[in-house]
N, C-alpha and C. Protein backbone atom coordinates (compact mmCIF):
# COMPACT_ATOMS: atom_id res chain seq x y z
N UNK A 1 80.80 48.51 -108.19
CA UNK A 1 81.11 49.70 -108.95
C UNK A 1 82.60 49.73 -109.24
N UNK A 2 83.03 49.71 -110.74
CA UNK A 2 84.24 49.91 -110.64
C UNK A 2 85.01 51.72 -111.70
N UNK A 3 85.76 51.98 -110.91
CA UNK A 3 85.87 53.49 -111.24
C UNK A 3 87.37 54.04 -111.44
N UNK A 4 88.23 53.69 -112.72
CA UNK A 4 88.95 53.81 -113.20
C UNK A 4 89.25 55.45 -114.14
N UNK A 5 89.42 56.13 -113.31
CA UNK A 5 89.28 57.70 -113.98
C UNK A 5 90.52 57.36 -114.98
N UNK A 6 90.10 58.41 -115.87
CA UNK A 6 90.94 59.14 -117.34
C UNK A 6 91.46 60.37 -117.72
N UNK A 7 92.18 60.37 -118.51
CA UNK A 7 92.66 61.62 -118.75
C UNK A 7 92.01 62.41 -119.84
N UNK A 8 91.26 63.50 -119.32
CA UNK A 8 90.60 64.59 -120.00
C UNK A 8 91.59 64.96 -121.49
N UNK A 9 90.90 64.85 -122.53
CA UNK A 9 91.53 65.59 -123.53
C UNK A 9 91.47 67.63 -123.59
N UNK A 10 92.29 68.01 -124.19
CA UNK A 10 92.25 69.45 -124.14
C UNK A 10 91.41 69.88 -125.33
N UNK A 11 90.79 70.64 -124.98
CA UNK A 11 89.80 70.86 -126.13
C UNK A 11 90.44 71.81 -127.53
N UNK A 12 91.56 72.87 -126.67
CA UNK A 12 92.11 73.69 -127.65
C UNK A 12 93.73 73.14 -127.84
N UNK A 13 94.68 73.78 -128.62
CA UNK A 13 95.68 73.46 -128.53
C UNK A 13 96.33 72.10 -128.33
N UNK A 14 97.72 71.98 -128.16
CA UNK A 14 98.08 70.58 -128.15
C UNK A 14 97.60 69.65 -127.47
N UNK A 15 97.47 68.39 -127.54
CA UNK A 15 96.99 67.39 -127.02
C UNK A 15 97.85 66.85 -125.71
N UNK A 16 97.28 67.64 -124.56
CA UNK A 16 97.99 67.61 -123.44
C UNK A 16 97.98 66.38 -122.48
N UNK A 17 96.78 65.87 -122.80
CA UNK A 17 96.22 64.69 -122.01
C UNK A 17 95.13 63.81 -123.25
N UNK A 18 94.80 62.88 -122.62
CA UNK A 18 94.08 61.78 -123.48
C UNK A 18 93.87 60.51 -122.85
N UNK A 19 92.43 60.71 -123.19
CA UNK A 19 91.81 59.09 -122.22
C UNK A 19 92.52 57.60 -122.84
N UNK A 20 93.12 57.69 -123.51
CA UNK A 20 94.30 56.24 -124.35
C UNK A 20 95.48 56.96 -123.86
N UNK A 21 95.71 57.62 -123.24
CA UNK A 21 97.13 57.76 -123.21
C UNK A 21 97.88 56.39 -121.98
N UNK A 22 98.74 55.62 -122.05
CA UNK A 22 99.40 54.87 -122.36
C UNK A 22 99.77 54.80 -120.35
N UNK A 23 99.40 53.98 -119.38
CA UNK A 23 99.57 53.74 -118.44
C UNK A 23 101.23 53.81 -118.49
N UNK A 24 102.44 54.27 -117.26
CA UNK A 24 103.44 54.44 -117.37
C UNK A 24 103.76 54.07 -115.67
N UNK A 25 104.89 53.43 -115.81
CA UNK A 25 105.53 53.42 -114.21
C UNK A 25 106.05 54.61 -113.73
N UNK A 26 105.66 54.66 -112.15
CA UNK A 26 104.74 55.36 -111.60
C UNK A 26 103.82 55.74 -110.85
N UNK A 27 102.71 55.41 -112.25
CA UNK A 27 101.12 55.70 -111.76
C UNK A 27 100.96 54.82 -110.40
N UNK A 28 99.99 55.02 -110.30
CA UNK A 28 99.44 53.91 -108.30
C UNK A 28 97.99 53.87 -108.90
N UNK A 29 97.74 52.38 -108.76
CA UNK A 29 96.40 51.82 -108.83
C UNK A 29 95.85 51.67 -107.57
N UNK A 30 95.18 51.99 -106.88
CA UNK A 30 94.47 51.83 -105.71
C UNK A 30 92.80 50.78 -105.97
N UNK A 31 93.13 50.09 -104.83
CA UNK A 31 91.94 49.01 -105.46
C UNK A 31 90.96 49.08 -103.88
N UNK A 32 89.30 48.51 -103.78
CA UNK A 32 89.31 48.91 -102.92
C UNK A 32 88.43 47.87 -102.87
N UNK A 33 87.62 47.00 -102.08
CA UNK A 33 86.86 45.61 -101.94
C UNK A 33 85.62 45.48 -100.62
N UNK A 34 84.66 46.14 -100.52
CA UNK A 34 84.25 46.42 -99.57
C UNK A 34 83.15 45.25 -98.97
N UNK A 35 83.19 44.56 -97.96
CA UNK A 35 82.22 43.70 -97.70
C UNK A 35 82.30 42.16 -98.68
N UNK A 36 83.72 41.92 -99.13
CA UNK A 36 84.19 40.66 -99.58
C UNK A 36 82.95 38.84 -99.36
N UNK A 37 82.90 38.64 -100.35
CA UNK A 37 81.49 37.46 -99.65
C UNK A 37 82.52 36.50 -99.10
N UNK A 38 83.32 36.51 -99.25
CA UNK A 38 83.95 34.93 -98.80
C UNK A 38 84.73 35.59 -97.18
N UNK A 39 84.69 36.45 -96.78
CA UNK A 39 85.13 36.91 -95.48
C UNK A 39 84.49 38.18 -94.86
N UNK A 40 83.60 38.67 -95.66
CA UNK A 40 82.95 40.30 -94.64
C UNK A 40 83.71 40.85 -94.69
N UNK A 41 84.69 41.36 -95.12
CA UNK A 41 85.90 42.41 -94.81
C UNK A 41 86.47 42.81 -95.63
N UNK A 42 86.19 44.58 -95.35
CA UNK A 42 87.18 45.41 -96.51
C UNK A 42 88.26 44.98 -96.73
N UNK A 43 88.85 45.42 -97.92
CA UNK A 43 90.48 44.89 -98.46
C UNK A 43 90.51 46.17 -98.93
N UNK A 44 91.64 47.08 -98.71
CA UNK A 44 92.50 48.02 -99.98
C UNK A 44 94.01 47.77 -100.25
N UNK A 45 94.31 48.23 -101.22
CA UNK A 45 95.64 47.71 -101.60
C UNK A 45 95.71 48.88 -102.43
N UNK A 46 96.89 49.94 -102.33
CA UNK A 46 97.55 50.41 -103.55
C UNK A 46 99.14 49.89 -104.03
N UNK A 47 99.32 49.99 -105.37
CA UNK A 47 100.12 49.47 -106.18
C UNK A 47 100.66 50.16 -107.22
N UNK A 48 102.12 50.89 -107.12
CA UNK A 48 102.28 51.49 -108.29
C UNK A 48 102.77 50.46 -109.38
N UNK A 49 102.50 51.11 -110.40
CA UNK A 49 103.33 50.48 -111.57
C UNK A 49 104.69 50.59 -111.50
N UNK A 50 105.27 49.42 -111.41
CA UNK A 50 107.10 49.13 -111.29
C UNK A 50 108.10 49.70 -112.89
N UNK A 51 108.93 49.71 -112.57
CA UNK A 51 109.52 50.09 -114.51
C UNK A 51 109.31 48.85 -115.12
N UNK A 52 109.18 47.94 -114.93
CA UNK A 52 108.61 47.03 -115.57
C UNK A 52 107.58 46.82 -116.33
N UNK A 53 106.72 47.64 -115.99
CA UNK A 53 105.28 48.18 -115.84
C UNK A 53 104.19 46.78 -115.59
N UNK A 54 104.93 46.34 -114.29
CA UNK A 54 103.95 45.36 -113.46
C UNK A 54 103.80 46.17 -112.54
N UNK A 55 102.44 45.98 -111.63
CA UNK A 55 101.57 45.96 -110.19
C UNK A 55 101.24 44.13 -109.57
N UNK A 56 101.43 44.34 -108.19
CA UNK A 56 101.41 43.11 -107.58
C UNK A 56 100.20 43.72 -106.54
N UNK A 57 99.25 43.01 -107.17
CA UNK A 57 98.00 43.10 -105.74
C UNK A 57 97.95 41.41 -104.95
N UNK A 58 98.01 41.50 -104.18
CA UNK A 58 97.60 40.22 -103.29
C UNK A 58 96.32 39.59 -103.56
N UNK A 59 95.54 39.83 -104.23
CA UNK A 59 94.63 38.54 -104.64
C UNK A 59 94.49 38.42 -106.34
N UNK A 60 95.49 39.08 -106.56
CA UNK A 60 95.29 39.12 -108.27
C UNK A 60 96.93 38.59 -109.19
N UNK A 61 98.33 38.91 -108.23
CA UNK A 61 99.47 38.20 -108.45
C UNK A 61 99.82 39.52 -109.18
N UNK A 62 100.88 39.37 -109.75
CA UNK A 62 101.31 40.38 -110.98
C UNK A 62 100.06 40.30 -111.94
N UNK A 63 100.32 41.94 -112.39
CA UNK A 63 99.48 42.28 -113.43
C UNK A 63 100.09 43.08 -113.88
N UNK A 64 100.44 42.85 -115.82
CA UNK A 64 100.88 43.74 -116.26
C UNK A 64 99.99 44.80 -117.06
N UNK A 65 100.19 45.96 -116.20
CA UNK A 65 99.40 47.61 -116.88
C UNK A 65 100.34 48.68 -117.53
N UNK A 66 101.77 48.70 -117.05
CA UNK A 66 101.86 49.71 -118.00
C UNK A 66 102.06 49.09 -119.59
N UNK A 67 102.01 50.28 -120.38
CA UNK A 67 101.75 50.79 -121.87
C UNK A 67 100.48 50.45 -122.24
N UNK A 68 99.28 49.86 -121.20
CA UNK A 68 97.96 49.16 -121.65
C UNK A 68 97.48 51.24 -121.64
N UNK A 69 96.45 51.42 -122.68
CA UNK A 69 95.32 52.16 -122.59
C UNK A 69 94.55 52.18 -121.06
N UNK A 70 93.76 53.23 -120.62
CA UNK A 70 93.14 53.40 -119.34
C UNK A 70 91.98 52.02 -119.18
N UNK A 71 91.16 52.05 -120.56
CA UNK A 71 90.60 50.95 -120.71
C UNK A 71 90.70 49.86 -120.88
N UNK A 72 92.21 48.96 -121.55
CA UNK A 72 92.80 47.84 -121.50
C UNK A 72 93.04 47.37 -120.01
N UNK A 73 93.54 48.55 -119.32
CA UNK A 73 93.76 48.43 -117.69
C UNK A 73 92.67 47.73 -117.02
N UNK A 74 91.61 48.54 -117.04
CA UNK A 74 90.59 48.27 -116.82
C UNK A 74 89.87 46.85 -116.81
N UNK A 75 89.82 46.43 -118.00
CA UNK A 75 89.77 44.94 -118.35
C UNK A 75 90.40 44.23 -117.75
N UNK A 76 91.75 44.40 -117.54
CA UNK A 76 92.44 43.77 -116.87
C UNK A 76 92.34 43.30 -115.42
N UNK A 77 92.36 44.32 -114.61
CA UNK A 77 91.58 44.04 -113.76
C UNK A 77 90.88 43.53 -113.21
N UNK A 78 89.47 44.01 -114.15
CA UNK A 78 88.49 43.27 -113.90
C UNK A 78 88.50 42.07 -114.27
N UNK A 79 89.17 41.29 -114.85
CA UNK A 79 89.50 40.41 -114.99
C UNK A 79 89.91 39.59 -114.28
N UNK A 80 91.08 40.18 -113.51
CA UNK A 80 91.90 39.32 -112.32
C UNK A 80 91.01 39.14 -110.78
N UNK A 81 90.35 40.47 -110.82
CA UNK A 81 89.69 40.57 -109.66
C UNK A 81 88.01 40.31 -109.66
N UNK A 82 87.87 39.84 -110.40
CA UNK A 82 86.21 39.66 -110.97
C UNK A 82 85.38 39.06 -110.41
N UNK A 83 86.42 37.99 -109.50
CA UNK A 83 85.58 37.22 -108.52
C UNK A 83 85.20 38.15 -107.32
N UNK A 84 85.73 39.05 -107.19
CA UNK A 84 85.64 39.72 -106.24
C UNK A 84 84.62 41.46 -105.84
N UNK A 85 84.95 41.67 -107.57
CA UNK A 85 84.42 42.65 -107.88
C UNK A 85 82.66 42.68 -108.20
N UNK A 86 81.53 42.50 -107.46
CA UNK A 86 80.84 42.35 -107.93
C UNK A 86 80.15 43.64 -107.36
N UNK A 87 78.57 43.84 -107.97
CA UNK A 87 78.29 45.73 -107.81
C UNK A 87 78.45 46.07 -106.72
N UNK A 88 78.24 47.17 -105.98
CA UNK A 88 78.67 47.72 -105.15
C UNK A 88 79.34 46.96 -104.21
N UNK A 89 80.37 46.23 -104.66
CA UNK A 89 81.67 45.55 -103.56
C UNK A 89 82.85 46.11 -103.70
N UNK A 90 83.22 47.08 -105.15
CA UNK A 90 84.61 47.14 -104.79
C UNK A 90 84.88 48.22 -106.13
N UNK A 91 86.19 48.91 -106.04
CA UNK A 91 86.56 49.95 -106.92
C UNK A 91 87.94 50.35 -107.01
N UNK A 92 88.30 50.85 -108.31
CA UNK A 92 89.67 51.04 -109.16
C UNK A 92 89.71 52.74 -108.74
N UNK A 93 90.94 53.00 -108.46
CA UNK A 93 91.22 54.63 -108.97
C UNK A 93 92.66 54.35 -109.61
N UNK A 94 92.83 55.47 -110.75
CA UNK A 94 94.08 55.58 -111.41
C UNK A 94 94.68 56.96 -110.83
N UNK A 95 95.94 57.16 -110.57
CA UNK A 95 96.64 58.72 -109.93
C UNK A 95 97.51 58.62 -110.68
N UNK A 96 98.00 59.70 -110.93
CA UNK A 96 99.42 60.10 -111.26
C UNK A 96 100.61 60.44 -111.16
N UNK A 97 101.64 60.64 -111.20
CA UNK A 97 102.51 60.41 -110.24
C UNK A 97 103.31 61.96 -110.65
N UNK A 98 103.19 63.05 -110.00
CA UNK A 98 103.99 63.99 -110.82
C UNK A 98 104.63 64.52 -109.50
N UNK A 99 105.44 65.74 -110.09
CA UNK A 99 106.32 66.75 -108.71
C UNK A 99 105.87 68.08 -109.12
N UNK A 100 106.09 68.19 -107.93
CA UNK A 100 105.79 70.21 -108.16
C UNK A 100 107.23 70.44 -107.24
N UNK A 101 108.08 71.26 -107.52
CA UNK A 101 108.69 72.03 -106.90
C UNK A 101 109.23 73.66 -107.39
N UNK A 102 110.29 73.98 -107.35
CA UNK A 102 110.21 75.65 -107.03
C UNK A 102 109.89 76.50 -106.27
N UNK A 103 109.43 77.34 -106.28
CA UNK A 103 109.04 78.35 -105.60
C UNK A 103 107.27 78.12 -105.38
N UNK A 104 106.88 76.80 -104.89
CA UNK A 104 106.00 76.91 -103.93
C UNK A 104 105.92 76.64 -102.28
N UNK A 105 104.44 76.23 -101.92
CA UNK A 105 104.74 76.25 -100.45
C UNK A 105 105.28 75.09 -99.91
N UNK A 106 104.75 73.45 -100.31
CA UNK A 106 104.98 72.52 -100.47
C UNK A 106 105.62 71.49 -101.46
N UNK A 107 107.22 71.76 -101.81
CA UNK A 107 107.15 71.24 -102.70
C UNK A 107 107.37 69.45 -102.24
N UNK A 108 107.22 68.87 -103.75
CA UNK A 108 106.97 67.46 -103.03
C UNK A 108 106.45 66.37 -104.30
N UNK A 109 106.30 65.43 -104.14
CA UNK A 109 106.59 64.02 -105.06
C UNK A 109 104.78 63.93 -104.84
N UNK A 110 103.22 63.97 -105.71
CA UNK A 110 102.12 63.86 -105.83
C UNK A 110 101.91 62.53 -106.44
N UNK A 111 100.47 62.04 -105.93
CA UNK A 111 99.88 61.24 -106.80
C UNK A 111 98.21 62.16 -106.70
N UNK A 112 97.89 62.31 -107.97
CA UNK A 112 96.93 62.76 -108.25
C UNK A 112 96.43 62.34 -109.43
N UNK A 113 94.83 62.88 -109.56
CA UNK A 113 93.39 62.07 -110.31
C UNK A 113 94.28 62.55 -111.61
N UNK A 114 93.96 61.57 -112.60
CA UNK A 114 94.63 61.62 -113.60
C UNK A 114 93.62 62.98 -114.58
N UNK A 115 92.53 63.41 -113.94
CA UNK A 115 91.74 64.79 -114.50
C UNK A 115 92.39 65.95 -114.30
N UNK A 116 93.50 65.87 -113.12
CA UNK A 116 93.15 67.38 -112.35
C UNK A 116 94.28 68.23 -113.44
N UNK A 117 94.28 69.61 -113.23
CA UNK A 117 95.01 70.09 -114.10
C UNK A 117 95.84 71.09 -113.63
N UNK A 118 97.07 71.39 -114.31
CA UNK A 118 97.42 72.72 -113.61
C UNK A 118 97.62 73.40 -112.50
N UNK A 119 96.38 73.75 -112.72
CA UNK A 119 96.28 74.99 -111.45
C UNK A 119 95.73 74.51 -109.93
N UNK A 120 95.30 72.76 -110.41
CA UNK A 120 94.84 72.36 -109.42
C UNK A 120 96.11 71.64 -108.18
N UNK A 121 96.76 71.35 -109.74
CA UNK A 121 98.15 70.74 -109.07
C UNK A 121 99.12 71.45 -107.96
N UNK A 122 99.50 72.85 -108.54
CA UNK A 122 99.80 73.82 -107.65
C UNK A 122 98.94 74.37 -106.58
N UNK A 123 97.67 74.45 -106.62
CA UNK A 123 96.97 74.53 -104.96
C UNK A 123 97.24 73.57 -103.94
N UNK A 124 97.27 72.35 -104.74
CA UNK A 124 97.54 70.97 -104.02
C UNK A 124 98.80 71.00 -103.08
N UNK A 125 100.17 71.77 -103.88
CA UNK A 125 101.66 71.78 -103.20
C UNK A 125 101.33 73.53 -102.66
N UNK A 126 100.15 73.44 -101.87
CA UNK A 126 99.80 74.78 -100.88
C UNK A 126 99.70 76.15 -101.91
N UNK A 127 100.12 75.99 -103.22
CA UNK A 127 99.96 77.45 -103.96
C UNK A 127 101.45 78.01 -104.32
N UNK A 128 101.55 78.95 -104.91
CA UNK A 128 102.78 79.91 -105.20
C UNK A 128 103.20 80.49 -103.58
N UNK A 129 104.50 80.45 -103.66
CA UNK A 129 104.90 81.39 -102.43
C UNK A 129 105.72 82.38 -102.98
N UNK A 130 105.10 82.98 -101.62
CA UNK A 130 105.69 84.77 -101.45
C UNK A 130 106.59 85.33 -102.88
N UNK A 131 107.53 84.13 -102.93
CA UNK A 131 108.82 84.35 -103.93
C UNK A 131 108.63 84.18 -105.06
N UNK A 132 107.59 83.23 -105.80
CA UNK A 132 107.42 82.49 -106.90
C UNK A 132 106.91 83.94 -107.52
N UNK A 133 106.28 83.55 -109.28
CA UNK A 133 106.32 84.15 -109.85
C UNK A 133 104.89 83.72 -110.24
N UNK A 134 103.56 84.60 -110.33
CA UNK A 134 102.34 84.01 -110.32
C UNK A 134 101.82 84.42 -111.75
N UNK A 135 102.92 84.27 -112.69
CA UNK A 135 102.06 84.71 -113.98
C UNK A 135 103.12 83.24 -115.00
N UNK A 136 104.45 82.79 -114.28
CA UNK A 136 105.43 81.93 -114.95
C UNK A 136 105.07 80.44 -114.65
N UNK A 137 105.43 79.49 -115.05
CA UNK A 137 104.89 78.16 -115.09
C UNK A 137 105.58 77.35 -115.64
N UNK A 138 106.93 76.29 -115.46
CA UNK A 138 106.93 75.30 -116.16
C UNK A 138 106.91 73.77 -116.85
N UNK A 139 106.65 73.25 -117.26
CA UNK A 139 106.10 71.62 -117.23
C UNK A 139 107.08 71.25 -117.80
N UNK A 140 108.06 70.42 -117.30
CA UNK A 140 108.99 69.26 -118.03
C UNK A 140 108.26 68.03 -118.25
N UNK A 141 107.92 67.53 -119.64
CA UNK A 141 107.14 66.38 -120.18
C UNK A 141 108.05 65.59 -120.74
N UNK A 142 108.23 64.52 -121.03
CA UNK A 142 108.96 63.45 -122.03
C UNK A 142 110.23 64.25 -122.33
N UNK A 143 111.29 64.40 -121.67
CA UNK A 143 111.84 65.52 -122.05
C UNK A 143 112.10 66.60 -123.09
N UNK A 144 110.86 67.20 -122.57
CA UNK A 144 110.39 68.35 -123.38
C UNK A 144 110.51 69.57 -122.19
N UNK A 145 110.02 70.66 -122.41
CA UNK A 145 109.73 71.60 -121.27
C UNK A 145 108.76 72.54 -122.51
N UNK A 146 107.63 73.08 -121.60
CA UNK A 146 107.14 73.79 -122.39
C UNK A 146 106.98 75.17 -121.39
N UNK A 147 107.12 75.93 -121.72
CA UNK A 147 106.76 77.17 -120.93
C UNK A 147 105.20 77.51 -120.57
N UNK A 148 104.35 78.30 -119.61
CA UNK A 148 103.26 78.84 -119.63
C UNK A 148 103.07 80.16 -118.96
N UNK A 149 102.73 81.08 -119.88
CA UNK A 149 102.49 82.48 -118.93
C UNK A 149 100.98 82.49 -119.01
N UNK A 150 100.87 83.35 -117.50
CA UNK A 150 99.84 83.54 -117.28
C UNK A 150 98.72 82.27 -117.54
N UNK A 151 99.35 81.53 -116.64
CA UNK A 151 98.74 79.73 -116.33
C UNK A 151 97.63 79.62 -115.80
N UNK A 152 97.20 80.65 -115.13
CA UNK A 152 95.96 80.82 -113.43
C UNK A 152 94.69 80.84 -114.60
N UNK A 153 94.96 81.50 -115.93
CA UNK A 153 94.07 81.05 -116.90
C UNK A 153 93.77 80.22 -117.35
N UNK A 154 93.04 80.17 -118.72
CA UNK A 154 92.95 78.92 -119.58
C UNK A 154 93.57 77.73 -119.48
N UNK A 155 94.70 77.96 -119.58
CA UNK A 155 95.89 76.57 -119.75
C UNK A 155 95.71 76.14 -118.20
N UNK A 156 95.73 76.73 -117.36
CA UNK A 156 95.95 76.21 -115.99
C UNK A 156 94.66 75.58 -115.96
N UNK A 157 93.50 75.40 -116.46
CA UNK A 157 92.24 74.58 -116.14
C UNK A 157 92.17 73.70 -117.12
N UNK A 158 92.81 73.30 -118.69
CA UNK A 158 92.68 72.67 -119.54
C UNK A 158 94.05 71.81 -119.51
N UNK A 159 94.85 71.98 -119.64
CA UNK A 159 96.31 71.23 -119.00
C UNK A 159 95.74 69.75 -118.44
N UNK A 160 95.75 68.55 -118.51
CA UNK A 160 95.80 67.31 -117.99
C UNK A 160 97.31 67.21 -117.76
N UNK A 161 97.52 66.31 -116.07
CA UNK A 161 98.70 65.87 -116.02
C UNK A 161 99.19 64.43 -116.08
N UNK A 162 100.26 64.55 -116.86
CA UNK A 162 100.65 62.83 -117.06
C UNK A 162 101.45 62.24 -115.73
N UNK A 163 101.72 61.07 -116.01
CA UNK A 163 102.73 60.29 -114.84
C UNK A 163 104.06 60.98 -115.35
N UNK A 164 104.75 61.53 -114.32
CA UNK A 164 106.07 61.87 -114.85
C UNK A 164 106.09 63.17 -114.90
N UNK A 165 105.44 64.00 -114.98
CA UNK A 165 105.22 65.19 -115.10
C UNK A 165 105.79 66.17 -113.89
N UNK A 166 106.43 67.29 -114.29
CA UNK A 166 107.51 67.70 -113.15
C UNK A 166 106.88 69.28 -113.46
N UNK A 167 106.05 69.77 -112.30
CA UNK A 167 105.78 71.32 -112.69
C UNK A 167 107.25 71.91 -111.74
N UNK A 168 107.59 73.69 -112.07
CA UNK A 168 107.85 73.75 -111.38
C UNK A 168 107.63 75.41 -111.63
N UNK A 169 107.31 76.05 -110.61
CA UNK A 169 107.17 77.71 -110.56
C UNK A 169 108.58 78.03 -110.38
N UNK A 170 108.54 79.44 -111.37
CA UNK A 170 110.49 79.82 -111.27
C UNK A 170 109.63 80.85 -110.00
N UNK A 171 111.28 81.50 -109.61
CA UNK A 171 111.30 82.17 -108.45
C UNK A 171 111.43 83.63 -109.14
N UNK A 172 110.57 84.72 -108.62
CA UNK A 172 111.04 85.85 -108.80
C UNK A 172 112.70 86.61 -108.81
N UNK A 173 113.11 87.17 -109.53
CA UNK A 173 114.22 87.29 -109.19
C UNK A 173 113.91 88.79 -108.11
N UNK A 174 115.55 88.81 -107.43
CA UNK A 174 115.67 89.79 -106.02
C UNK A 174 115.25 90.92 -106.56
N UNK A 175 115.82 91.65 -107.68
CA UNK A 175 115.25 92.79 -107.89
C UNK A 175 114.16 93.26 -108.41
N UNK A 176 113.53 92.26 -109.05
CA UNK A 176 111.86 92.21 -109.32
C UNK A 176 111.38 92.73 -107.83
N UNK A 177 111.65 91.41 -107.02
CA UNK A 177 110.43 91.51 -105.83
C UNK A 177 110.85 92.79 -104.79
N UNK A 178 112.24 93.37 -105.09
CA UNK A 178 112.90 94.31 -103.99
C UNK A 178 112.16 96.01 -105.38
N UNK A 179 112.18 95.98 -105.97
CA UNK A 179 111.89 97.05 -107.00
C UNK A 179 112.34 98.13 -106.48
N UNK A 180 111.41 98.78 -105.22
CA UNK A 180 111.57 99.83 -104.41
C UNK A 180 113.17 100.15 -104.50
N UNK A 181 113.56 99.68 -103.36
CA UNK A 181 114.64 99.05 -103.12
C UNK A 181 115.65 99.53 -103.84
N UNK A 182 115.56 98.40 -105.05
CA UNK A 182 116.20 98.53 -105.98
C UNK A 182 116.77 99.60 -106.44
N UNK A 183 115.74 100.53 -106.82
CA UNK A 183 115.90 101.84 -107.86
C UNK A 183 116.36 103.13 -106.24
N UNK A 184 116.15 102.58 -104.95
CA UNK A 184 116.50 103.81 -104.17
C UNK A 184 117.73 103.60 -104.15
N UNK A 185 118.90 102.37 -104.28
CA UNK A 185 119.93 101.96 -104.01
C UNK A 185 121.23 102.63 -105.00
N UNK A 186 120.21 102.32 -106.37
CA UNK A 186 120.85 102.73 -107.74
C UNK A 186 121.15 104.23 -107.32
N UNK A 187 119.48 105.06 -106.99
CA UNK A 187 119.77 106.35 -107.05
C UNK A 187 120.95 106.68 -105.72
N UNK A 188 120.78 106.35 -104.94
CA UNK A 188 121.80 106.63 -104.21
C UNK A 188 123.23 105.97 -104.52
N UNK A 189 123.77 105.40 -105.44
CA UNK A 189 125.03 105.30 -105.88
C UNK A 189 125.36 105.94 -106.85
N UNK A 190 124.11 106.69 -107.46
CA UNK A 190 124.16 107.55 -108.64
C UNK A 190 124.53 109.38 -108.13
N UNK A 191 123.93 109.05 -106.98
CA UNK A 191 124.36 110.53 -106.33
C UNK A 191 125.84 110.78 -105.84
N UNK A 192 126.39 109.53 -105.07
CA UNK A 192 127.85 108.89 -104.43
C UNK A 192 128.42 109.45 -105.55
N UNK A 193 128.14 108.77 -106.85
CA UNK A 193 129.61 108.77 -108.02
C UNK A 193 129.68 109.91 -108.67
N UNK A 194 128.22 110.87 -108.69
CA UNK A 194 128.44 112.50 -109.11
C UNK A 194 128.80 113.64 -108.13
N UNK A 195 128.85 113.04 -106.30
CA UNK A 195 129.19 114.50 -105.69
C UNK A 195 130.49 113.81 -106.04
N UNK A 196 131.68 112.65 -106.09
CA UNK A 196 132.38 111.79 -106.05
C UNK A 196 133.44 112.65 -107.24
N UNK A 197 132.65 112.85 -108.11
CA UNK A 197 133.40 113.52 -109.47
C UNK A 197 133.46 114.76 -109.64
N UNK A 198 132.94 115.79 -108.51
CA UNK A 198 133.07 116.83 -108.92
C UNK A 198 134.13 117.62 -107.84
């Protein structure tokens, strides 16, 4: 079985993801060989793509994947590893390589299914914390940045993430999350500067 996941296209709006979209260094190929005929014994190996956009697996040598399509990859592969790959002996996963940081719980450097989206990404780095802002969202792409409000919706389940992809939740600011606070502080400097003046 070999099982090389893809990137979901978005059904509405811009084209966020795409099953051709273009392998990039990065990504991590994970390969997996179970019950080998010439030795009985599992093999796994993961391998990111170098900036070069070579991967070095130990029974296959360099292989060059990035800028190949999900499916050129694929071929490839199977190609190099074919002797090896026969049905239920062995299997491909593709991840992605993105960051989440900001104002969550975990922030941190991911490899994830090149399907997941959004909102899945941020559960993954533990969710929004205390501080973050659960309606703000933003994705730095190819250097681009696009904004997203109110993400936990639509966009947060249709969103595909690429290699490279940098989410990051902004942080509430102090007087947002202090509000109370806030306005008792004001009023009491508002009282200070009028007994103050008279």
């Amino acid at each position: 079985m070999v099982l090389l996941s893809a990137t979901a296209a978005s059904a509405q709006g811009p084209s966020w993801g795409s099953a051709d979209a273009p392998l990039r260094p990065g990504d991590r190929v994970s390969v997996w060989l179970f019950d080998r005929p010439s030795t009985g014994t599992a093999w796994t190996h993961r391998a990111i793509i170098d900036p070069q956009g070579l991967v070095q697996l130990p029974l296959a040598g360099s292989i060059r994947l990035g800028g190949l399509s999900v499916a050129a990859a694929q071929d490839s592969l199977r190609a190099r590893l074919g002797t090896y790959l026969q049905p239920g002996v062995g299997a491909f996963l593709l991840e992605r390589r993105i960051t989440v940081t900001g104002a969550v719980q975990r922030p941190d450097v991911y490899f994830v299914d090149a399907t997941m989206a959004l909102r899945e990404a941020i559960g993954l780095a533990g969710g929004v914390a205390d501080n973050g802002d659960q309606q703000r969202l933003v994705l730095h792409r190819d250097g681009v940045t696009h904004q997203f409000r109110s993400w936990q919706a639509a966009a947060g389940d249709t969103t595909r993430l690429q290699s490279g992809d940098q989410l990051v939740v902004p942080r509430v600011a102090w007087y947002r999350r202090n509000a109370l606070q806030t306005v008792s502080a004001l009023g009491a400097v508002g009282t200070l500067i009028v007994s103050l003046t008279r």
